[in-house]
Protein backbone atom coordinates (compact mmCIF):
# COMPACT_ATOMS: atom_id res chain seq x y z
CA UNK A 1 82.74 112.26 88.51
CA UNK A 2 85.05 108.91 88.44
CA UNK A 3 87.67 110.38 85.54
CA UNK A 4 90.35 108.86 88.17
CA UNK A 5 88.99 105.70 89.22
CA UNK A 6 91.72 103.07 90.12
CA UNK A 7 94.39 105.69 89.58
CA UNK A 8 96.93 106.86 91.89
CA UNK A 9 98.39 110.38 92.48
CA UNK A 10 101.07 112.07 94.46
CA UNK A 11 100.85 115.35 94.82
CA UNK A 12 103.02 117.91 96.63
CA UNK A 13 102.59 121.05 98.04
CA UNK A 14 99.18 119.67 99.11
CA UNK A 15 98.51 120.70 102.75
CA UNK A 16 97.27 124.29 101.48
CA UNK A 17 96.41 126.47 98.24
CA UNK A 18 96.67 125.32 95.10
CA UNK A 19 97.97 121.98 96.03
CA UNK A 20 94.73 121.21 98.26
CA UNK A 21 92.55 122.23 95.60
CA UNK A 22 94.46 120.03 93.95
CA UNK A 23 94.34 117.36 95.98
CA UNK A 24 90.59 117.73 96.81
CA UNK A 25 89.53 117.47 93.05
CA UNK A 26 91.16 114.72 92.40
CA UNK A 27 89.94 112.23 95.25
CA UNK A 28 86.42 113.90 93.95
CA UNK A 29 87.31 112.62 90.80
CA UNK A 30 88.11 109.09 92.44
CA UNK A 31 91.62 108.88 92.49
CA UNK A 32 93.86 107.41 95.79
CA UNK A 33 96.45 110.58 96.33
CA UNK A 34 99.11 110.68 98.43
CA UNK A 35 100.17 114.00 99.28
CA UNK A 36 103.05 115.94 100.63
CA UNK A 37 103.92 119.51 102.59
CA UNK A 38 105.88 120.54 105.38
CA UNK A 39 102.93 121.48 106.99
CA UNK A 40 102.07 118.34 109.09
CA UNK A 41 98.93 119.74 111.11
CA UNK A 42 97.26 121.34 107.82
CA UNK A 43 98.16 118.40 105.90
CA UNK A 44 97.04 115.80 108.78
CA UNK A 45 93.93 117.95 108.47
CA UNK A 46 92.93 117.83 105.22
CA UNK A 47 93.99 113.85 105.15
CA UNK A 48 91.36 113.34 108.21
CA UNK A 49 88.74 115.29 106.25
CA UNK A 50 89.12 113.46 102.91
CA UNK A 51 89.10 109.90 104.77
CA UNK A 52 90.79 106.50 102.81
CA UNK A 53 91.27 107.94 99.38
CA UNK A 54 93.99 110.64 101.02
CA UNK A 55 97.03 109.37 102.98
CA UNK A 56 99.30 112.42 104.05
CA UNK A 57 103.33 111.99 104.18
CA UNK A 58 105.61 115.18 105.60
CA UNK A 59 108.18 115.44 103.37
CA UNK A 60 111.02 117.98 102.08
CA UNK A 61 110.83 118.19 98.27
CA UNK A 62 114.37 118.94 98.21
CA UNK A 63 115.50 115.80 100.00
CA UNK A 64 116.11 113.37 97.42
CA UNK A 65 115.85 110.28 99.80
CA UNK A 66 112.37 111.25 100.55
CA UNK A 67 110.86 110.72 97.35
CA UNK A 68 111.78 106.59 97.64
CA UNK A 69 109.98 106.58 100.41
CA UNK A 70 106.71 108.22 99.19
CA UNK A 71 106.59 106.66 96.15
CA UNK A 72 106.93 103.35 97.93
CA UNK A 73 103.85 104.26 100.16
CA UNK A 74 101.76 105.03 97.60
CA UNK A 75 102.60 102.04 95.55
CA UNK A 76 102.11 100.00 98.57
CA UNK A 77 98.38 101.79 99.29
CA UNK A 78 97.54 101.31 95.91
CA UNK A 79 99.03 98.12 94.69
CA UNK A 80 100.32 99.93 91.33
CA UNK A 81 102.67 102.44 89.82
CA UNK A 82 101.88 105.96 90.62
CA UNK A 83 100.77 108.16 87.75
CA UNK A 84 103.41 110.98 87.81
């Protein structure tokens, strides 16, 4: 299962639910994901479990400013573009 190899991800939403599954699969699939909640122990969590290929940011979906700044960590842990 490599559909994702060399591809990026953000996802929110992914410290619990559907948003970890989400996460989850697609690191399993091979992708690098950088992922986003409120939740900073749960997401810290599932970040530790998942190792390199899953780098955990807090962040406030509503807060416009935020999204610069995870977008520019996952294009700096990549080296690319994130596929939105």
């Amino acid at each position: 299962m490599a559909r994702l190899k060399g591809k990026v991800a953000i996802i929110t939403g992914g410290a619990r639910g559907l948003g970890e599954a989400h996460v989850r699969r697609f690191v399993a699939e091979g992708a690098k994901v950088v992922f986003t909640d409120v939740e900073v122990a749960a997401g810290q969590a599932v970040a530790a479990e998942l190792g390199g290929s899953a780098m955990f940011l807090r962040q406030d979906v509503t807060d416009a400013a935020a999204w610069d700044d995870v977008v520019a960590h996952a294009e700096s842990a990549s080296g690319q573009s994130p596929c939105l």
